[in-house]
Every structure is written in structure tokens, then in C-alpha cells.
Protein backbone atom coordinates (compact mmCIF):
# COMPACT_ATOMS: atom_id res chain seq x y z
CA UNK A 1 88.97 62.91 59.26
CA UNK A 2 89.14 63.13 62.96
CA UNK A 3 88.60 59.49 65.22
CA UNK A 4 88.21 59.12 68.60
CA UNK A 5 88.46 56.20 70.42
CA UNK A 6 87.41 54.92 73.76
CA UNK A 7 90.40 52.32 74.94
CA UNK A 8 90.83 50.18 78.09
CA UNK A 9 93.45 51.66 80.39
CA UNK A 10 95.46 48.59 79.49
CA UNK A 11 95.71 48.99 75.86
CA UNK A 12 96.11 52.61 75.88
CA UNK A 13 99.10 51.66 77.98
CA UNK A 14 100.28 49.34 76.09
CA UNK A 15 100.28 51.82 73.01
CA UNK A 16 101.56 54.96 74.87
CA UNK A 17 104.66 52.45 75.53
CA UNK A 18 104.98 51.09 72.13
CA UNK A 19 105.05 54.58 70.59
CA UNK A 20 107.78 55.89 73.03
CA UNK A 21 109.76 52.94 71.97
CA UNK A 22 109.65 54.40 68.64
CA UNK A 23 109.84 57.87 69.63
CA UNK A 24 106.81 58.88 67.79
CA UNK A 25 103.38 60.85 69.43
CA UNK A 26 101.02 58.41 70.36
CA UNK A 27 98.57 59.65 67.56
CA UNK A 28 101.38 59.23 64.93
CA UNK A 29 101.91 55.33 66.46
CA UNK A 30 98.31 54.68 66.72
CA UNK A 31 97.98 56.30 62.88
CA UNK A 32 101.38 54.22 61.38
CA UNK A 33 99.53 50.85 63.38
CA UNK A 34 96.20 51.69 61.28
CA UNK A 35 97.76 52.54 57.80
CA UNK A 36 99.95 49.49 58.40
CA UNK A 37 96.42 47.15 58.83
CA UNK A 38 94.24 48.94 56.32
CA UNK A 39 94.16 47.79 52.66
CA UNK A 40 96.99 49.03 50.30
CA UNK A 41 94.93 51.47 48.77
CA UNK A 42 94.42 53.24 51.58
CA UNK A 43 97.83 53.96 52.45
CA UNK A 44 99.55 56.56 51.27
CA UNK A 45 102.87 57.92 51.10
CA UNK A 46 104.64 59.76 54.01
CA UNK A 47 104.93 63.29 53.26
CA UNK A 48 109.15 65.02 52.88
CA UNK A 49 108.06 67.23 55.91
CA UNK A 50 106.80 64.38 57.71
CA UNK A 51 109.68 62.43 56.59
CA UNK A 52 111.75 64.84 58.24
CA UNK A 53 109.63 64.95 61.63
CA UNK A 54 110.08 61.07 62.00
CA UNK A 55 113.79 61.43 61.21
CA UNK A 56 114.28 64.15 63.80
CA UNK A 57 112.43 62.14 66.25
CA UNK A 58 114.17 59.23 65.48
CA UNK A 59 117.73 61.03 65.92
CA UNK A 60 117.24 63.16 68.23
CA UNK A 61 114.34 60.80 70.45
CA UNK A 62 117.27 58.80 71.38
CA UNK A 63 119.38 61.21 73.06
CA UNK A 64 119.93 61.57 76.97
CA UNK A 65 117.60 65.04 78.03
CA UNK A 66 121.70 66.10 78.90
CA UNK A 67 122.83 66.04 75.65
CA UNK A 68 119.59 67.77 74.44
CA UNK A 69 120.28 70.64 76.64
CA UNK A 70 123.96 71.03 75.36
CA UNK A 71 122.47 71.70 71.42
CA UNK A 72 122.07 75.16 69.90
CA UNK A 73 118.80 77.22 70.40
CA UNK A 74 119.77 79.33 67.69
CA UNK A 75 120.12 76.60 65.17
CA UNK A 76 117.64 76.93 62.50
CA UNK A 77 118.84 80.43 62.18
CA UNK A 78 122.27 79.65 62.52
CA UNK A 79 122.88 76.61 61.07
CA UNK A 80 125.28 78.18 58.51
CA UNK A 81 127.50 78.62 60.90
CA UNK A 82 127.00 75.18 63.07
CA UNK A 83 127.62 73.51 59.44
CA UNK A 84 129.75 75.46 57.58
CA UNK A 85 131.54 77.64 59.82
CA UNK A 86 129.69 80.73 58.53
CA UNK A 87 129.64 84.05 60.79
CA UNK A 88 126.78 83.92 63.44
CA UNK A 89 123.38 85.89 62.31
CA UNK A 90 121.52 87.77 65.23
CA UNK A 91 118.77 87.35 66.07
């Protein structure tokens, strides 16, 4: 289901700042504020990949842009060898 929704400036503000507060999209926020309002049987459980986003976001939505730029680009295909100390794969 797709919603759109036609907010005052103010309150749109007001959301766009509560959701960077939590590092989360302000869809996501606006979403979490909704499930959290609706009956219980609406609700439903958060997803492992979407587990994963909000822990990522969570982590890594809290770190200075600096110390963003110091991390690996070639993690996810290296990450052997950021964890364990394997040799590098090229890319």
C-alpha cells in the first residue's frame, strides 16, 4: 500500500527532525510512528534484513562524516580480511 500525505510545513519539520534524531529515512520514522499507533494486529514484525538496515543506521548514523570517510569501500567484499585477517580479494 502506498500513502501520501499532505502535511503543514511545520509538522513535516517537526518529523524530518525527529527521524534524523533517530537516524532513520523520514518514511521509515513516519511508518515506525504509524505501526506504533495502529492496533496490535496490525503490526507486524520487523524483518532480519530490515533489522539489519536499522542497526547499520543506528551504528553507523552516529558517526562524524570524517570517520565515515576513513572506512573501507571494499568491505562487503573484503570483509574476510577486515575481520579475520584473510588475504584481500580483487575486485
Amino acid at each position: 500500500m502506498t500513502l501520501h500525505l499532505e502535511l503543514p510545513a511545520e509538522i513535516e519539520a517537526r518529523l524530518k527532525a525527529e527521524a534524523q534524531e533517530h537516524n532513520l529515512s523520514l518514511e521509515d520514522y513516519a511508518l515506525s510512528k504509524l505501526l506504533a499507533q495502529s492496533a496490535p494486529e496490525v503490526a507486524r514484525e520487523e524483518t532480519a534484513g530490515e533489522a539489519i538496515l536499522r542497526l547499520t543506521r543506528e551504528t553507523f548514523g552516529t558517526l562524524p562524516p570524517e570517520d565515515l570517510a576513513k572506512l573501507p569501500t571494499d568491505f562487503a567484499v573484503n570483509h574476510d580480511h577486515y575481520i579475520h585477517g584473510a588475504p584481500k580479494v580483487q575486485e
